[in-house]
C-alpha atoms as a PDB file:
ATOM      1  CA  UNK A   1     -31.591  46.761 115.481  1.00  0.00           C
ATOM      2  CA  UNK A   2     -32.192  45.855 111.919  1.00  0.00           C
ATOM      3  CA  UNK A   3     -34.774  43.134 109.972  1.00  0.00           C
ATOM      4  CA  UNK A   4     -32.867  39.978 108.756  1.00  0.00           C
ATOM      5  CA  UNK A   5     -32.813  40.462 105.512  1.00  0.00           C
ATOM      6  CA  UNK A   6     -32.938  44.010 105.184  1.00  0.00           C
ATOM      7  CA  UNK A   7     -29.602  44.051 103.443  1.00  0.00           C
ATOM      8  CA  UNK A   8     -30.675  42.037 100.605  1.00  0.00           C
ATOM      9  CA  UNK A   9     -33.616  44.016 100.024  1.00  0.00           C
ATOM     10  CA  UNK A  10     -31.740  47.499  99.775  1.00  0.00           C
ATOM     11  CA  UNK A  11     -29.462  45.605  97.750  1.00  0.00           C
ATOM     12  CA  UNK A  12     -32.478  44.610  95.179  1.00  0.00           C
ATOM     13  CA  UNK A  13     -34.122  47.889  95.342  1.00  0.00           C
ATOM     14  CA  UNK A  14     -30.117  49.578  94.449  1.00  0.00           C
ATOM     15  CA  UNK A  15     -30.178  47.222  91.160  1.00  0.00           C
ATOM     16  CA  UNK A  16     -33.718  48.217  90.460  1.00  0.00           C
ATOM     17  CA  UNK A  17     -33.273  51.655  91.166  1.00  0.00           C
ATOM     18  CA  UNK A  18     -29.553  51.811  89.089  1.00  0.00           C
ATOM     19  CA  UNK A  19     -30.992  49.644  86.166  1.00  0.00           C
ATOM     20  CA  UNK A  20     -34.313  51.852  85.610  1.00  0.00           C
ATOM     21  CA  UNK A  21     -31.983  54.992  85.280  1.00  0.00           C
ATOM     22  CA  UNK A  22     -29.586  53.018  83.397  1.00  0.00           C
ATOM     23  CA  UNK A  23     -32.728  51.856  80.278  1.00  0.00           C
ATOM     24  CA  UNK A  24     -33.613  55.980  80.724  1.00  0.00           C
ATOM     25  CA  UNK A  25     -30.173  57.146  79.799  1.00  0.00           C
ATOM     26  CA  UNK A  26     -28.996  54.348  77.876  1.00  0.00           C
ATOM     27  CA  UNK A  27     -30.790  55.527  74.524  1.00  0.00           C
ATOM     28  CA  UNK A  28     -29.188  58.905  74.652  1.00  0.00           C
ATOM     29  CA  UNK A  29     -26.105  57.501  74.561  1.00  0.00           C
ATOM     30  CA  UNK A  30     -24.211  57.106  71.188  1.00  0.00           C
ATOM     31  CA  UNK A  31     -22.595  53.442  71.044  1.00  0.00           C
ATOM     32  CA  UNK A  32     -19.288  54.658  71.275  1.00  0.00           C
ATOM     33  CA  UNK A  33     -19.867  55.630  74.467  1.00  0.00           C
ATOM     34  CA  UNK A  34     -21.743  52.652  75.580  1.00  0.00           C
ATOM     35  CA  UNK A  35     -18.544  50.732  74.406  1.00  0.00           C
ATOM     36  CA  UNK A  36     -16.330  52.814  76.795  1.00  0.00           C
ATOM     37  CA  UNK A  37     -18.675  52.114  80.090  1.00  0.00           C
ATOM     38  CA  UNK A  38     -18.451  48.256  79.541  1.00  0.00           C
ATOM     39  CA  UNK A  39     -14.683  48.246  79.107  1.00  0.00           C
ATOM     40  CA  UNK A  40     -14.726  50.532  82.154  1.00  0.00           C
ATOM     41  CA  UNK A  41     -16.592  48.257  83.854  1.00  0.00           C
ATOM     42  CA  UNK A  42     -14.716  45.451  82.422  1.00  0.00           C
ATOM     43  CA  UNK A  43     -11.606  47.339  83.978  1.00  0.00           C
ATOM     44  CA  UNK A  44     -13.217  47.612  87.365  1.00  0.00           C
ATOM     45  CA  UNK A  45     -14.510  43.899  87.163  1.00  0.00           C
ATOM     46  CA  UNK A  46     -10.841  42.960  86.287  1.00  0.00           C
ATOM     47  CA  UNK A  47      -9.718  44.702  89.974  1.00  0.00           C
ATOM     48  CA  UNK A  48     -12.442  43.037  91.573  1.00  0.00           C
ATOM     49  CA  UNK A  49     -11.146  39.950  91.117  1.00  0.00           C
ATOM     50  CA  UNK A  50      -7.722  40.415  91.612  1.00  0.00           C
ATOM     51  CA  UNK A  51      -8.584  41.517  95.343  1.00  0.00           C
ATOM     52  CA  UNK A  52     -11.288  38.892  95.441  1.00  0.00           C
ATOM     53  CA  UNK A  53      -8.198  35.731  93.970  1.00  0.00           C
ATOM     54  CA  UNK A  54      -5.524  37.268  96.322  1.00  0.00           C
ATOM     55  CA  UNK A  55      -6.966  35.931  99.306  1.00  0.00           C
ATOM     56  CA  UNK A  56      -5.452  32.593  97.997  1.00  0.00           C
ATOM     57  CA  UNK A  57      -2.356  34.228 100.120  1.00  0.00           C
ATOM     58  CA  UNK A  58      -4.228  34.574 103.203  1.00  0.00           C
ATOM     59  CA  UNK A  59      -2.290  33.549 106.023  1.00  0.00           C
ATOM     60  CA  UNK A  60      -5.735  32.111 107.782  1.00  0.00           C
ATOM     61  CA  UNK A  61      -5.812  29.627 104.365  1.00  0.00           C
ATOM     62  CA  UNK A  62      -2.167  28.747 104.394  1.00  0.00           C
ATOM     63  CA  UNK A  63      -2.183  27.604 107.919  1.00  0.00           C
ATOM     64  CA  UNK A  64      -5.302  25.620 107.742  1.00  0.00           C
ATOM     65  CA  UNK A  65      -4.570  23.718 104.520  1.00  0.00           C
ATOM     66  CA  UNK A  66      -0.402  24.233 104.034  1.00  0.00           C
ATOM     67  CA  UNK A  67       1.840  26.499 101.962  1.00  0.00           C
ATOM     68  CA  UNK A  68       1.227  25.091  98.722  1.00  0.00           C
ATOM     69  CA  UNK A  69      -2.315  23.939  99.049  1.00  0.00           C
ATOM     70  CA  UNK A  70      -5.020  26.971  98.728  1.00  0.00           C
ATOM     71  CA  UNK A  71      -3.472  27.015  95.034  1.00  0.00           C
ATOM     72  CA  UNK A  72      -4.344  23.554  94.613  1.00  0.00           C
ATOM     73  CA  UNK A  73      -7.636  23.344  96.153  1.00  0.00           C
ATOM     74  CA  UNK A  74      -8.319  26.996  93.825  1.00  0.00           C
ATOM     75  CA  UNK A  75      -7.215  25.405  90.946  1.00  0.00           C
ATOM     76  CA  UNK A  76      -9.273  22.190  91.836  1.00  0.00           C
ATOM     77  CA  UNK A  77     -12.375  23.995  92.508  1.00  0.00           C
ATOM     78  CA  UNK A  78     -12.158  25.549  88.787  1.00  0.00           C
ATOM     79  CA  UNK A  79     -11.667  22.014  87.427  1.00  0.00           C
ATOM     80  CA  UNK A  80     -14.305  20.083  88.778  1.00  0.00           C
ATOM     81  CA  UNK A  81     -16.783  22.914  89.195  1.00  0.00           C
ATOM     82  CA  UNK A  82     -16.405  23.397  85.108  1.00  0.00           C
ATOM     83  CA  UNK A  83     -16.443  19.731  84.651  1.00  0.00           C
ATOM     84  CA  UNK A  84     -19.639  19.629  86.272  1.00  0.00           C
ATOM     85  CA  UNK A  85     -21.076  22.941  85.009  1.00  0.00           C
ATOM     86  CA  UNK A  86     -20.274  21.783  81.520  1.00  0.00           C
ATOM     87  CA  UNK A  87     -21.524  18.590  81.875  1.00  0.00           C
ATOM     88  CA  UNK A  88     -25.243  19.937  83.334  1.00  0.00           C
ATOM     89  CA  UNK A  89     -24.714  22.648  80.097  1.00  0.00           C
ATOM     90  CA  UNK A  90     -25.545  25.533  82.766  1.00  0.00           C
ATOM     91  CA  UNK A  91     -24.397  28.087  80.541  1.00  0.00           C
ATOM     92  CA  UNK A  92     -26.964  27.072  78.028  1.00  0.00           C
ATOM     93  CA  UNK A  93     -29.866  26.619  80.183  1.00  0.00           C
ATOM     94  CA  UNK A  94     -29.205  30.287  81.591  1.00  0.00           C
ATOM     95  CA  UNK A  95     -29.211  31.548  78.228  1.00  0.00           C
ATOM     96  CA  UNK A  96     -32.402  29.543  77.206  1.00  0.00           C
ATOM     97  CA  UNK A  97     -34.118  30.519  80.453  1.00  0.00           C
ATOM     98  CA  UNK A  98     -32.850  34.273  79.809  1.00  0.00           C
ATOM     99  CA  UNK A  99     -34.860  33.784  75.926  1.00  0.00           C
ATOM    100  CA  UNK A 100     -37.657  32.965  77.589  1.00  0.00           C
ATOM    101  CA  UNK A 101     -37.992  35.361  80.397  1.00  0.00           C
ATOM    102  CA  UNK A 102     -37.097  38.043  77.455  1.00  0.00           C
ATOM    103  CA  UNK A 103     -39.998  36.757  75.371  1.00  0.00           C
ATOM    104  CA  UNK A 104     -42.394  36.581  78.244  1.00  0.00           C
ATOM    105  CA  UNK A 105     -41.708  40.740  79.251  1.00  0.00           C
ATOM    106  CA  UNK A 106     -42.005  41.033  75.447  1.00  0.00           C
ATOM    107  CA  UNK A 107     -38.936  44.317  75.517  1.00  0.00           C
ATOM    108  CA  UNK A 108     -35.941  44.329  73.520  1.00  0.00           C
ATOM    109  CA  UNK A 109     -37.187  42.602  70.665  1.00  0.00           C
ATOM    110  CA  UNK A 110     -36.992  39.173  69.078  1.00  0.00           C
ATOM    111  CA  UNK A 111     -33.632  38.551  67.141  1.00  0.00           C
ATOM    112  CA  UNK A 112     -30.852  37.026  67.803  1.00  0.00           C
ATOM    113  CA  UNK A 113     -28.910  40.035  68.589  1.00  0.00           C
ATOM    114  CA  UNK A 114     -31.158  41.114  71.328  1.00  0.00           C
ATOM    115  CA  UNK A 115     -31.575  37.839  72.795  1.00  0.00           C
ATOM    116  CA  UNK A 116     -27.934  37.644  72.836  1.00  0.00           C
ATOM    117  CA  UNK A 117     -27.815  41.309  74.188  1.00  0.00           C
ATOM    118  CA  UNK A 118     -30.338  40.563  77.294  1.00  0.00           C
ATOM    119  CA  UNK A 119     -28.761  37.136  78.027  1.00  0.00           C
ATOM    120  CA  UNK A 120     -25.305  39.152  78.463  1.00  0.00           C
ATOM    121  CA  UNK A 121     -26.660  41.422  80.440  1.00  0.00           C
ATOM    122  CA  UNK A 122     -28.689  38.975  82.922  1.00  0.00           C
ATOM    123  CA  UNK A 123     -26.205  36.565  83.175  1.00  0.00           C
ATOM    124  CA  UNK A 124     -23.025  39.190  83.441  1.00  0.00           C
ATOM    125  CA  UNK A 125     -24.675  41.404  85.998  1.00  0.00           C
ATOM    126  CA  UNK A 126     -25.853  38.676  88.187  1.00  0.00           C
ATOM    127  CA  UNK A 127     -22.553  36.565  88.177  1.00  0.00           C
ATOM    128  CA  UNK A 128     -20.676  40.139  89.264  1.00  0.00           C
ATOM    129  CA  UNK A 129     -23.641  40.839  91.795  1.00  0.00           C
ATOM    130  CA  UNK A 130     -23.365  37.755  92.970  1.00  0.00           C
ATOM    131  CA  UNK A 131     -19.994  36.548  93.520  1.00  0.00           C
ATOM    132  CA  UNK A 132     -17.463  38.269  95.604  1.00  0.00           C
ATOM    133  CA  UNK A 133     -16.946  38.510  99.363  1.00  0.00           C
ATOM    134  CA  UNK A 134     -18.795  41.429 100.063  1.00  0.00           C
ATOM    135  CA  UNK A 135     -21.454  38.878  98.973  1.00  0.00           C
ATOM    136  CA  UNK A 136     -20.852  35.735 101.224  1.00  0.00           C
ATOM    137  CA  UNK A 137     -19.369  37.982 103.927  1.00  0.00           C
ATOM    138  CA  UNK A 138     -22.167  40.326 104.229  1.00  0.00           C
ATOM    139  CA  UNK A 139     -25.458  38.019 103.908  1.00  0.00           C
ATOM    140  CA  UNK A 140     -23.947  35.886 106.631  1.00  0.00           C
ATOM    141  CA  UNK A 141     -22.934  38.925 108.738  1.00  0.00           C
ATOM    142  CA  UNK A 142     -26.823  39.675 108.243  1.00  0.00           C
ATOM    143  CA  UNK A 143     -28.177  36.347 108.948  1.00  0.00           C
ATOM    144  CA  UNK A 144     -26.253  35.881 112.186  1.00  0.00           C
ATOM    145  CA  UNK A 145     -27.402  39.472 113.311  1.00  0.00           C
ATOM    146  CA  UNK A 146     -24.189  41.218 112.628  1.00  0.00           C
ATOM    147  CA  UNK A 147     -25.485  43.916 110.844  1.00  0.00           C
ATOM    148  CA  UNK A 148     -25.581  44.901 107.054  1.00  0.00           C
ATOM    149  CA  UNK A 149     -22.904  47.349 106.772  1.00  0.00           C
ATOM    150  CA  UNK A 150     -20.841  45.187 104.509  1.00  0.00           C
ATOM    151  CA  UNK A 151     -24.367  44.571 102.183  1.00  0.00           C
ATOM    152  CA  UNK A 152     -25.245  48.180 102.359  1.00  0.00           C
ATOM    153  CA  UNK A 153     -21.503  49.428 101.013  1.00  0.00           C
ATOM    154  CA  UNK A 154     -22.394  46.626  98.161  1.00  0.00           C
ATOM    155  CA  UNK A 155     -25.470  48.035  97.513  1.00  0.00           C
ATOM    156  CA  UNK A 156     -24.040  51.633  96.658  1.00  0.00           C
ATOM    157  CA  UNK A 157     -21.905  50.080  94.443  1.00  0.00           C
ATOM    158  CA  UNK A 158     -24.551  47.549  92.457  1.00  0.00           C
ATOM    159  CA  UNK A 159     -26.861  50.619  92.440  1.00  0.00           C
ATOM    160  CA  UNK A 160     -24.022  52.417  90.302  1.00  0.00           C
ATOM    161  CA  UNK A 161     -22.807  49.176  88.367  1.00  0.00           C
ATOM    162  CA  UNK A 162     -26.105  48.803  87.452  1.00  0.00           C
ATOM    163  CA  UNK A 163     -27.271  52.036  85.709  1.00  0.00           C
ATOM    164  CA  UNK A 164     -23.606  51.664  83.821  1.00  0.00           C
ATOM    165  CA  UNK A 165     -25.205  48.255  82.557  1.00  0.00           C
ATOM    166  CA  UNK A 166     -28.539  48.822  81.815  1.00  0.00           C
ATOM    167  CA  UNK A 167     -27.361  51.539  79.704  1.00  0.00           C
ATOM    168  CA  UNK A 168     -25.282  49.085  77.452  1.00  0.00           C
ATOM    169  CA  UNK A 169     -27.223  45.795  77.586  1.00  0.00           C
ATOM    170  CA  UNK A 170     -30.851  47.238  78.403  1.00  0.00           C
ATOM    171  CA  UNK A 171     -33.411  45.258  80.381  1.00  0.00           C
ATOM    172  CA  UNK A 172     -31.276  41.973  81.538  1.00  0.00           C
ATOM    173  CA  UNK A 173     -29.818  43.971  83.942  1.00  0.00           C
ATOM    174  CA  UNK A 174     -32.944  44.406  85.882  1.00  0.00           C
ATOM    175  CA  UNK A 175     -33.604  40.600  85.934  1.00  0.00           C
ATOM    176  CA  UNK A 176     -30.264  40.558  87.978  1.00  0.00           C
ATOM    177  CA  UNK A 177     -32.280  41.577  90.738  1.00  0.00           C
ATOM    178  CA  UNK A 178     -33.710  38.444  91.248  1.00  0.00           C
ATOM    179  CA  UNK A 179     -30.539  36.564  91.365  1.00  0.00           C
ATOM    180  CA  UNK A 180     -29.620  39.081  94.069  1.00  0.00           C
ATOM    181  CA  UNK A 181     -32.487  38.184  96.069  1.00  0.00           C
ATOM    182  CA  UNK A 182     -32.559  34.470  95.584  1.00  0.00           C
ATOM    183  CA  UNK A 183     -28.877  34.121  95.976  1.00  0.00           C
ATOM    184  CA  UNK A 184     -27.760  36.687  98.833  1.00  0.00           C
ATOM    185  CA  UNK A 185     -31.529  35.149 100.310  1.00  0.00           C
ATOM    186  CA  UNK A 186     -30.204  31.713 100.516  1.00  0.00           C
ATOM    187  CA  UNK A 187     -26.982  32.748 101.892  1.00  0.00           C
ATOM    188  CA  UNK A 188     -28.520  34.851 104.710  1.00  0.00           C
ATOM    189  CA  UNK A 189     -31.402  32.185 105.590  1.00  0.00           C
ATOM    190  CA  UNK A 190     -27.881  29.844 105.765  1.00  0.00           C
ATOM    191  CA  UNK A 191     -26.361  32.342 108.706  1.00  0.00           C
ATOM    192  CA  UNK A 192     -29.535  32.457 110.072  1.00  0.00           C
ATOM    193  CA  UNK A 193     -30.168  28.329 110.479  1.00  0.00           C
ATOM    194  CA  UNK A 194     -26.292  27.916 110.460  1.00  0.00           C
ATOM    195  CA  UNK A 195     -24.563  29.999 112.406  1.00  0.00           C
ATOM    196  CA  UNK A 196     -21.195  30.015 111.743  1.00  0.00           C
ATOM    197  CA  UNK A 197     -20.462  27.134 110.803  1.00  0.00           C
ATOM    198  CA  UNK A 198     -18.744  28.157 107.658  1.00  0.00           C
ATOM    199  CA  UNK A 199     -14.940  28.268 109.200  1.00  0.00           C
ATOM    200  CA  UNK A 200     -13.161  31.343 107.673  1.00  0.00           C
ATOM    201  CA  UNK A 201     -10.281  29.266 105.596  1.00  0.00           C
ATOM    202  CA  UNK A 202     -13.819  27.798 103.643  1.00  0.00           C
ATOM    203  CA  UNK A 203     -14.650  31.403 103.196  1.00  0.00           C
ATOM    204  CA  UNK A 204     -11.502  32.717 101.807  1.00  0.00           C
ATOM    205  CA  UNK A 205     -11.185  29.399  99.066  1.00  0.00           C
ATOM    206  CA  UNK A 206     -14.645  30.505  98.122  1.00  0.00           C
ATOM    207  CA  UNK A 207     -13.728  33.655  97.526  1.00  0.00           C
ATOM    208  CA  UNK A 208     -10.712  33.121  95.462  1.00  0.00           C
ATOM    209  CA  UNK A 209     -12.429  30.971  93.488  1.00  0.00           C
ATOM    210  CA  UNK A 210     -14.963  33.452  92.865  1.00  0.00           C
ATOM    211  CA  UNK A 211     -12.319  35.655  92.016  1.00  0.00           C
ATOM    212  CA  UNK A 212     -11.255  34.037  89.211  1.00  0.00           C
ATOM    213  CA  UNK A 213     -14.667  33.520  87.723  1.00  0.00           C
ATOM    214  CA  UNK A 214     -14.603  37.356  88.217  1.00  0.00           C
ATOM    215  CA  UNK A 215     -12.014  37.040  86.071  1.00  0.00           C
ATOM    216  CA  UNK A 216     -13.820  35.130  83.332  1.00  0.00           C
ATOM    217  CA  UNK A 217     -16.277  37.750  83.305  1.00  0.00           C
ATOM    218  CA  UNK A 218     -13.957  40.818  83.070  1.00  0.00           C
ATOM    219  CA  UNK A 219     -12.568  39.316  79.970  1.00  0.00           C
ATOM    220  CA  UNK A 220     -16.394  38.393  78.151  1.00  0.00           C
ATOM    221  CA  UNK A 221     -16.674  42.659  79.171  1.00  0.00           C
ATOM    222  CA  UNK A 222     -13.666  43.240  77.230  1.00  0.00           C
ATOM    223  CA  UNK A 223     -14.771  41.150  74.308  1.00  0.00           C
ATOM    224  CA  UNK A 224     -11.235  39.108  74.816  1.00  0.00           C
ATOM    225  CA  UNK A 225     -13.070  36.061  75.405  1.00  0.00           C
ATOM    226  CA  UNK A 226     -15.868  34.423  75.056  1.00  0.00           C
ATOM    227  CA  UNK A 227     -15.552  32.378  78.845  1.00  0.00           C
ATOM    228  CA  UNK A 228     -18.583  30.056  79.565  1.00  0.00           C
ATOM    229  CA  UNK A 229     -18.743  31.554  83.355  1.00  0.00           C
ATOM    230  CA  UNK A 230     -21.944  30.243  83.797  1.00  0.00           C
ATOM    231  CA  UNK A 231     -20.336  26.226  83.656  1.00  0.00           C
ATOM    232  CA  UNK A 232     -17.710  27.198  86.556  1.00  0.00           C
ATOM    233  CA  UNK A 233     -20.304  28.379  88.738  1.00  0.00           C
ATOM    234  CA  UNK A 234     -20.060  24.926  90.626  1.00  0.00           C
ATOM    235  CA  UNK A 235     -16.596  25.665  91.591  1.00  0.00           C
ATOM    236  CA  UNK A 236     -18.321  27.927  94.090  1.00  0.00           C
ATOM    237  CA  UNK A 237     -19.426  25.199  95.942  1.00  0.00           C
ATOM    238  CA  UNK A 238     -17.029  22.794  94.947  1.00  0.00           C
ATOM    239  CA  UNK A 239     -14.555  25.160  96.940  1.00  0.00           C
ATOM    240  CA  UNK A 240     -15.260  24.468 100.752  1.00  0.00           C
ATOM    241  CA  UNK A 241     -15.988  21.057 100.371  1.00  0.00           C
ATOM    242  CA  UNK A 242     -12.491  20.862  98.845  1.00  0.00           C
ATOM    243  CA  UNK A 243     -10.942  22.746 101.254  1.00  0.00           C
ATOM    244  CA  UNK A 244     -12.594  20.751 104.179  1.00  0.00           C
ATOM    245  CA  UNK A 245     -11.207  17.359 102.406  1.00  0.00           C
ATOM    246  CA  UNK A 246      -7.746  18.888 102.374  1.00  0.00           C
ATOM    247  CA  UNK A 247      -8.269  20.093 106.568  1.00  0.00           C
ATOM    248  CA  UNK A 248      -9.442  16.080 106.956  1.00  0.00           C
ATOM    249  CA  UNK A 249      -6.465  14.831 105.295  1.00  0.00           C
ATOM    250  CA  UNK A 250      -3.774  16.641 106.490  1.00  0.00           C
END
């Protein structure tokens, strides 16, 4: 029998762990080869998401909201979630909050470029930490006393994921730990008071529309563009309640 929340800690202690080696090694490394681990981890982000969107397909979503509807609820969910991220400028007030946790630890130094270099690596490792179904799936398998297989199987790969990151964007990376715990926290305290009340069609919309933000941040990695992931972080939640709207209506 395992501790409630036991996943989420290995989980923080991986990041940790990863990101410490990752700020030992990543000074030894010429920038070249910096450059190559973010685009592969750009790459790897990139597949991510594509397994993460296809549930869109999922025959469990099609028959609880119609044939042509998970697209529509996806795409909806992206919409309104930016709309509203936009709107509340949560991009910007991560990367303000990121300056000032950066000035508080005092590491990394004070211009722009390093501000700009510890906000990308906060907010990209914690968005890629944080969203996915190994994510959802595994703190509420942990909460509801399922076990932590799917979190420990996440961990091993955040552990790895980070020490690629902290070698290119230095420090930020291990701030990511506390979005671990906060977020993948919340969602196991949920399972715990919940149960499961989160049907599995909710689930899978979630996690396609995490997906695509996946996506978002696979291209910032690849320096194609410049997405503002942080505003379509709504959509997450925007996502079920959609889907739940469509299951009332139809």
């Amino acid at each position: 029998m395992t501790f409630v929340g036991l996943g989420t800690a290995l989980n923080v202690l991986t990041v940790l762990v990863g990101g410490g080696l990752g700020m030992l090694v990543g000074g030894r490394l010429p920038e070249r080869t910096r450059d190559v681990v973010t685009d592969s981890l750009g790459l790897v982000t990139l597949l991510m998401a594509g397994l993460s969107a296809v549930e869109v397909t999922s025959p469990v979503l099609r028959d609880a909201l119609g044939s042509g509807a998970p697209v529509l609820v996806v795409l909806g969910s992206l919409l309104v979630g930016s709309i509203i991220g936009s709107l509340l400028r949560i991009e910007e007030r991560l990367e303000r909050l990121a300056g000032t946790v950066q000035r508080a630890v005092g590491r990394g130094g004070t211009s722009h470029e390093s501000r700009e270099r510890f906000v990308e690596g906060w907010l990209t490792a914690s968005l890629l930490f944080c969203v996915g179904p190994l994510t959802i799936l595994g703190s509420l398998d942990d909460g509801l006393g399922r076990g932590i297989d799917k979190l420990a199987l996440k961990s091993v790969l955040d552990g790895f994921a980070a020490l690629a990151f902290a070698s290119t964007f230095g420090v930020g990376v291990l701030f990511s730990a506390v979005s671990v715990l906060v977020v993948q926290g919340a969602l196991t305290l949920a399972g715990v008071l919940l149960g499961s009340v989160l049907p599995e069609p909710h689930i899978l919309a979630l996690t396609a529309t995490g997906g695509l933000v996946l996506v978002g941040i696979a291209l910032r990695l690849l320096r194609i563009r410049e997405i503002p992931v942080g505003d379509m972080l709504p959509a997450l939640l925007v996502a079920p309640l959609l889907t739940q709207l469509v299951v009332v209506l139809r």
